[in-house]
N, C-alpha and C. Protein backbone atom coordinates (compact mmCIF):
# COMPACT_ATOMS: atom_id res chain seq x y z
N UNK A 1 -5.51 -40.71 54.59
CA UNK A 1 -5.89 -40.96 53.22
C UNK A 1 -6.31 -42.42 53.08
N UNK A 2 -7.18 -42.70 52.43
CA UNK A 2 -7.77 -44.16 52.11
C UNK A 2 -7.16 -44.66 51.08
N UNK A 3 -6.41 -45.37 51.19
CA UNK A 3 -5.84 -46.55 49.97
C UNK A 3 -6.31 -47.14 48.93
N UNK A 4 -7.69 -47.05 49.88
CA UNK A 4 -8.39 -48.36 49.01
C UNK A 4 -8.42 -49.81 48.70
N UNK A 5 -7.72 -50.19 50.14
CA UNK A 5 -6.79 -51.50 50.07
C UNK A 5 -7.14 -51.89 51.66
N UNK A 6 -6.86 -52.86 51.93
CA UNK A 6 -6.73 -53.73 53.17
C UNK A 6 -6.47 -55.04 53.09
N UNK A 7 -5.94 -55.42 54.17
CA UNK A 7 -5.00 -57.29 54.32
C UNK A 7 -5.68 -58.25 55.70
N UNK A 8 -5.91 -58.84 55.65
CA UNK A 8 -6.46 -59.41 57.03
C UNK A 8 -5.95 -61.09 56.96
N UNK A 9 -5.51 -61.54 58.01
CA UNK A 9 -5.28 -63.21 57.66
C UNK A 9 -6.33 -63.91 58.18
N UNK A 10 -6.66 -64.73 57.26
CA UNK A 10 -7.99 -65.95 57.50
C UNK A 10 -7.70 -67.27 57.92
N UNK A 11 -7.25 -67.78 58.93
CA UNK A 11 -6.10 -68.80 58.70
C UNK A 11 -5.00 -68.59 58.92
N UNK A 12 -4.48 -69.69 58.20
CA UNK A 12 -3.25 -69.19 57.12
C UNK A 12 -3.28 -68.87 55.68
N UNK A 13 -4.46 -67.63 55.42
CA UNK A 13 -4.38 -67.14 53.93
C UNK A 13 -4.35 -65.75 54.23
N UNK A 14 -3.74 -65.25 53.50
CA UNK A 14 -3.39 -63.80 53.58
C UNK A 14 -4.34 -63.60 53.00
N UNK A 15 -5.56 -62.34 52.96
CA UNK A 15 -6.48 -62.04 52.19
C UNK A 15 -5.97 -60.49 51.88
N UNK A 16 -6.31 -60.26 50.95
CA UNK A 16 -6.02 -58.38 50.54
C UNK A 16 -7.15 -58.31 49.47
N UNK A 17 -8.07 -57.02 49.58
CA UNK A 17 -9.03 -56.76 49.32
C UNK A 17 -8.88 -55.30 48.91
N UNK A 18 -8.86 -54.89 47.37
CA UNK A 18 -9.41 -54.06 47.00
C UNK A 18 -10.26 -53.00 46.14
N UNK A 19 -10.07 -52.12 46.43
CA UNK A 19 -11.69 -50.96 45.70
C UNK A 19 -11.02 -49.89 45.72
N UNK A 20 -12.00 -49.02 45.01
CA UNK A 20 -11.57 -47.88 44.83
C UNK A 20 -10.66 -47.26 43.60
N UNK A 21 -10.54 -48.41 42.76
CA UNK A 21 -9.86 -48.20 41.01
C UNK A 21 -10.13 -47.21 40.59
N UNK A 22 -8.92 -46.59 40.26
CA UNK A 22 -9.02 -45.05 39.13
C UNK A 22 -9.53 -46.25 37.73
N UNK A 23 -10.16 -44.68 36.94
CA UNK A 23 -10.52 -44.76 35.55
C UNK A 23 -9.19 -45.45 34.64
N UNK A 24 -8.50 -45.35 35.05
CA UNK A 24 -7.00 -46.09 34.15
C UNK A 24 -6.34 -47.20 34.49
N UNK A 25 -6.73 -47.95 35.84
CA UNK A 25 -7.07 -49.18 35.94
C UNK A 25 -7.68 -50.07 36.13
N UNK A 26 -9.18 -49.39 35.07
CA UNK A 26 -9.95 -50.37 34.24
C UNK A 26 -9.55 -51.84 33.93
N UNK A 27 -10.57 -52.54 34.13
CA UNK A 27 -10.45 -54.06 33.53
C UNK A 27 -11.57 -54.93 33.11
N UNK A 28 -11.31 -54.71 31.79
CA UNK A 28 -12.09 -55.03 30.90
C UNK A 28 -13.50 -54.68 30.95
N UNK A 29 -13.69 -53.31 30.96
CA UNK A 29 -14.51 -52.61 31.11
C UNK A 29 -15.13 -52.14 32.21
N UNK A 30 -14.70 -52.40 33.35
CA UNK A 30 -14.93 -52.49 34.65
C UNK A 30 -15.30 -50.80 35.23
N UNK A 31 -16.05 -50.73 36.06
CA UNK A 31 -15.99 -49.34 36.34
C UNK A 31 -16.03 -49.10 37.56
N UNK A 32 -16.13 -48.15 38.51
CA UNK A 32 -15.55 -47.64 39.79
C UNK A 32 -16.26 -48.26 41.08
N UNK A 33 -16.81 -49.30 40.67
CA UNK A 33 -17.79 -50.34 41.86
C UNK A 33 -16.77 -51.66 41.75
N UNK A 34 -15.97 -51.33 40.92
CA UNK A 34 -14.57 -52.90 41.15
C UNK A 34 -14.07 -53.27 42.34
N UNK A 35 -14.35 -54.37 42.60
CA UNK A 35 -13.71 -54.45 43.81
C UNK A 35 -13.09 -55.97 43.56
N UNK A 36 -11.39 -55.82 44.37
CA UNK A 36 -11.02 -57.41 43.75
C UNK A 36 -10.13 -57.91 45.15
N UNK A 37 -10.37 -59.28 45.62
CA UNK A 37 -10.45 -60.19 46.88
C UNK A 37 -8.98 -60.76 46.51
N UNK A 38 -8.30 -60.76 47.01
CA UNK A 38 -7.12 -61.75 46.47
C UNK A 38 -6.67 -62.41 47.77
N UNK A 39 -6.43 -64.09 47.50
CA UNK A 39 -6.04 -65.16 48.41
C UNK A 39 -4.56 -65.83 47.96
N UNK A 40 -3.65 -65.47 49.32
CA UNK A 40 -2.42 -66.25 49.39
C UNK A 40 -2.07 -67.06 50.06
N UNK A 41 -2.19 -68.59 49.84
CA UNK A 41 -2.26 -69.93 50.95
C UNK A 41 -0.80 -70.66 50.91
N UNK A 42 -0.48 -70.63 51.64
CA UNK A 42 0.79 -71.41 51.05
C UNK A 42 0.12 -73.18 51.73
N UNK A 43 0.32 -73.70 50.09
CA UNK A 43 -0.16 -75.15 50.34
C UNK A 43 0.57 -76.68 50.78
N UNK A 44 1.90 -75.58 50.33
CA UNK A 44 2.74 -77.03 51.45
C UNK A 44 4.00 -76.38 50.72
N UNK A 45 5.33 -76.94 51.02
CA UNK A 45 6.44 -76.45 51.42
C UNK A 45 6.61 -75.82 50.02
N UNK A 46 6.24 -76.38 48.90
CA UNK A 46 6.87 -76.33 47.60
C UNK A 46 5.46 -75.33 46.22
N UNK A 47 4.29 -75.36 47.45
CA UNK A 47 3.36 -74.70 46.59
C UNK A 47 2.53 -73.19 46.90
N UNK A 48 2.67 -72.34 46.16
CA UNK A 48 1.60 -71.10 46.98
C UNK A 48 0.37 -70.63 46.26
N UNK A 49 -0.76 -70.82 46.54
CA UNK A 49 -1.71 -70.76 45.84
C UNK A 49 -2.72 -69.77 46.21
N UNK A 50 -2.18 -68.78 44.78
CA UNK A 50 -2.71 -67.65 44.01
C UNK A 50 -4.32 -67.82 44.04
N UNK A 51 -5.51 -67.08 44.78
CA UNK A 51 -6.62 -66.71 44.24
C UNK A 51 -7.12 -65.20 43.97
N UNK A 52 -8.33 -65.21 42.79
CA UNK A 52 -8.36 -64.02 43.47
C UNK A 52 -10.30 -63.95 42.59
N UNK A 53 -10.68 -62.99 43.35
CA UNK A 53 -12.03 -62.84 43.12
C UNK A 53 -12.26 -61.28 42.66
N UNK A 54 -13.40 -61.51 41.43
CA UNK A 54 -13.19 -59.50 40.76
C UNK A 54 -14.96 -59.86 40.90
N UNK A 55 -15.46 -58.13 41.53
CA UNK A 55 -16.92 -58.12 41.49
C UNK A 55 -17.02 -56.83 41.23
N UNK A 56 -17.81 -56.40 40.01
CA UNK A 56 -18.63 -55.15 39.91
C UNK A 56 -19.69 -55.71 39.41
N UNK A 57 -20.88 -55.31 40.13
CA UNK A 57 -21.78 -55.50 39.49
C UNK A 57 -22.39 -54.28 38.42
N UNK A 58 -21.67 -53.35 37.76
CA UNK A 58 -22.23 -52.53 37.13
C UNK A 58 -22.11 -53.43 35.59
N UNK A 59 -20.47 -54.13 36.10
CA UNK A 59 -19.78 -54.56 34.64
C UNK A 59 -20.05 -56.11 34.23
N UNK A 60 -20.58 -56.75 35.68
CA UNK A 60 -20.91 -58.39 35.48
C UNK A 60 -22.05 -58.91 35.94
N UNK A 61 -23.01 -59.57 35.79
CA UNK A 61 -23.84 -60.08 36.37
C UNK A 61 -23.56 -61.00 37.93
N UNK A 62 -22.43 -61.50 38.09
CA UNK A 62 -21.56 -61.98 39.15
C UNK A 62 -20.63 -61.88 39.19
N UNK A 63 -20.21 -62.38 40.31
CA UNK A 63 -18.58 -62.08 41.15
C UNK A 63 -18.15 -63.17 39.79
N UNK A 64 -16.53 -63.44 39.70
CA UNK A 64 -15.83 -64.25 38.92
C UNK A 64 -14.68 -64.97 40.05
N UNK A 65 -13.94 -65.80 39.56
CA UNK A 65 -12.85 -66.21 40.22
C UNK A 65 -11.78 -67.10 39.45
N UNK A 66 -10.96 -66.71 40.08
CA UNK A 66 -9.30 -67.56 39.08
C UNK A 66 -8.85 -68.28 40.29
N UNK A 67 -7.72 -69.65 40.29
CA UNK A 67 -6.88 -70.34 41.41
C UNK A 67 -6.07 -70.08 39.95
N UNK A 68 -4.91 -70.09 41.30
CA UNK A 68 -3.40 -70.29 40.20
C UNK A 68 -2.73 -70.82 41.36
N UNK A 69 -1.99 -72.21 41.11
CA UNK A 69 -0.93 -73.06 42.48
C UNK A 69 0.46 -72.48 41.58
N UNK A 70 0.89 -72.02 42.08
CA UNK A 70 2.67 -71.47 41.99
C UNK A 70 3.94 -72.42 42.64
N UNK A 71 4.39 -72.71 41.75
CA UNK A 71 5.11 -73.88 42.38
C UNK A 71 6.67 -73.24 42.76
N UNK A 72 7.10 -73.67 43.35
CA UNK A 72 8.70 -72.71 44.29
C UNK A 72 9.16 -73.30 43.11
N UNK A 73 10.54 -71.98 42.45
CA UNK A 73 11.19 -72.33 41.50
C UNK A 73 12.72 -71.68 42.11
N UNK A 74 13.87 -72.16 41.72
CA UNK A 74 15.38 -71.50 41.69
C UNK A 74 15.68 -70.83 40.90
N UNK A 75 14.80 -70.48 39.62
CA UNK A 75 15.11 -69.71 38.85
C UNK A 75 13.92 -68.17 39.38
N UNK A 76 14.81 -66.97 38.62
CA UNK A 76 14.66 -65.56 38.78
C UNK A 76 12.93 -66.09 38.21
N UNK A 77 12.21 -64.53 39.28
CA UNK A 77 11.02 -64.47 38.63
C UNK A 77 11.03 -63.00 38.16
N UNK A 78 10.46 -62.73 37.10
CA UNK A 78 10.28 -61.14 36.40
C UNK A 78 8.78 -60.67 37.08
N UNK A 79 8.77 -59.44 36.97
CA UNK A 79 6.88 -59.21 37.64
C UNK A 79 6.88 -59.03 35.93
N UNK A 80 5.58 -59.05 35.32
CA UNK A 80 4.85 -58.69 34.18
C UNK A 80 3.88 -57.39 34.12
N UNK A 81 4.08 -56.87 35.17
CA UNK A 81 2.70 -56.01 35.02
C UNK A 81 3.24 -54.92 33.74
N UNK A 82 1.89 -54.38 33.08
CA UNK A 82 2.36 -52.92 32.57
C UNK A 82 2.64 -52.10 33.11
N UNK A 83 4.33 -51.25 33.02
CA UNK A 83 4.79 -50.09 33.63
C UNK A 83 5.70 -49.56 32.37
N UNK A 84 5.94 -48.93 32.44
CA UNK A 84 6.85 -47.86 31.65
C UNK A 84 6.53 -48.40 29.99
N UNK A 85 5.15 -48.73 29.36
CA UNK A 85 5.40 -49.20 28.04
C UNK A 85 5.95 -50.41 27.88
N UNK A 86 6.60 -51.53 28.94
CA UNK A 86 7.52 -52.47 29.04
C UNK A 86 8.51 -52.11 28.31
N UNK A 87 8.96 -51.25 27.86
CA UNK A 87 10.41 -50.53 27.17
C UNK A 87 11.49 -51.17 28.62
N UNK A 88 11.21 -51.31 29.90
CA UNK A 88 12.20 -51.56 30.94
C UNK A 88 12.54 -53.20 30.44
N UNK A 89 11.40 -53.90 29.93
CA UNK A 89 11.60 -55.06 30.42
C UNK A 89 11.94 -55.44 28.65
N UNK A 90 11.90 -54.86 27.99
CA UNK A 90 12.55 -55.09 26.71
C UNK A 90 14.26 -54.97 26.58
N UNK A 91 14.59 -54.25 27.83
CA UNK A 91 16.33 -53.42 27.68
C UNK A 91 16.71 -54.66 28.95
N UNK A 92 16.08 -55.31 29.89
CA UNK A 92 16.28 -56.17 30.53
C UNK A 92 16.60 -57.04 29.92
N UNK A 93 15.58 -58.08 29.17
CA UNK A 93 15.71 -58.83 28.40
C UNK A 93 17.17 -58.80 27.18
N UNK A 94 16.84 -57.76 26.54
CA UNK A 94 17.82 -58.22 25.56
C UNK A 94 19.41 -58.10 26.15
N UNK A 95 19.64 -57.23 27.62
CA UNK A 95 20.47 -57.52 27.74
C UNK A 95 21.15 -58.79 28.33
N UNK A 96 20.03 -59.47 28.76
CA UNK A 96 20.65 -61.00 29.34
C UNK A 96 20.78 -61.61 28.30
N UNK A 97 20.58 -61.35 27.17
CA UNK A 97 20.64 -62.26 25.84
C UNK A 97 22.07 -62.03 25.55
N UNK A 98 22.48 -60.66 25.32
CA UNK A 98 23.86 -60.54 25.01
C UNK A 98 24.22 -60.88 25.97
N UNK A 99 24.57 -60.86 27.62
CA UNK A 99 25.53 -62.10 28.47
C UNK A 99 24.95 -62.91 28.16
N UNK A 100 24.36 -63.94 27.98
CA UNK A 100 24.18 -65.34 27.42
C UNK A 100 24.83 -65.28 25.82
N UNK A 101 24.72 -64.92 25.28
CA UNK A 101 25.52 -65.26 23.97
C UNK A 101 27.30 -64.88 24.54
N UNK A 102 27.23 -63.78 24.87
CA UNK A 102 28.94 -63.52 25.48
C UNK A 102 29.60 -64.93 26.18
N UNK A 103 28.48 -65.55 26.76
CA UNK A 103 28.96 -66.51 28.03
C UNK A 103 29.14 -67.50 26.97
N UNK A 104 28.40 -67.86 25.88
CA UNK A 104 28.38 -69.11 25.00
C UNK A 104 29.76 -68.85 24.21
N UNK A 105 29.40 -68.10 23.69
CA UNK A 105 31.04 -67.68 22.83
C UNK A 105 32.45 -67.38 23.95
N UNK A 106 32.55 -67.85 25.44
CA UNK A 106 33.74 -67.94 26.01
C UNK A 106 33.66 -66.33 26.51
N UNK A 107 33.29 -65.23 26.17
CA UNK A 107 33.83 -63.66 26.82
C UNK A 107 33.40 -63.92 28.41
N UNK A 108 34.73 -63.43 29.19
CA UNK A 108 34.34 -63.10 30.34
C UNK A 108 34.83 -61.37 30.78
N UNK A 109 33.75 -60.82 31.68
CA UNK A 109 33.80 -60.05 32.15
C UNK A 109 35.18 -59.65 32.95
C-alpha cells in the first residue's frame, strides 16, 4: 500500500515528503496535487529547526515556505493538531487546572 509519505536524510536534515491528501485534509483550499516537503535540522544543542514547503499548483501559483527554530524547553509539550473536536484537549486542560488550584490551596493527593 502507498502511504503517500517518504523520509530521506540530506545531511543532517531529516526530510519527509508528502502527497497524496484525502479530500478532508484540505488546506486552505488545496486539492489532490498537494504535496508538502518538511525539514528537521537540528541547529545546535539547544535549537531544532522546523521547515516546511506546501506546492499545488492547481491551488497556488508557487511553491510557499515557513522556518520555525524550536528552542529545547523542560517544560511538557502538547501536540495541537485537530483530533477528536479537541474535546480531549479541553478535559486535559481543565484538569491540570484543578491540580494546580488543589496544589495552591495545600490538597495533596
Amino acid at each position: 500500500m502507498d502511504w503517500g509519505f517518504s523520509g530521506h536524510w540530506d545531511g543532517d536534515t531529516l526530510v519527509v515528503e508528502t502527497e497524496s491528501f484525502l479530500r478532508e485534509t484540505s488546506f486552505r483550499g488545496s486539492s489532490a496535487n498537494l504535496n508538502l516537503t518538511e525539514r528537521f535540522t537540528r541547529v545546535d544543542s539547544e535549537t531544532l529547526l522546523y521547515e516546511f514547503t506546501v506546492e499545488d499548483p492547481t491551488t497556488w501559483m508557487e511553491a510557499w515556505s515557513v522556518e520555525v527554530p524550536m528552542r529545547k524547553s523542560a517544560n511538557p509539550m502538547f501536540e495541537y493538531a485537530c483530533h477528536e473536536g479537541y474535546y480531549g484537549m479541553e478535559g486535559t486542560l481543565s484538569g491540570a487546572r484543578a491540580l494546580e488550584r488543589e496544589h495552591a490551596a495545600g490538597v495533596s493527593r
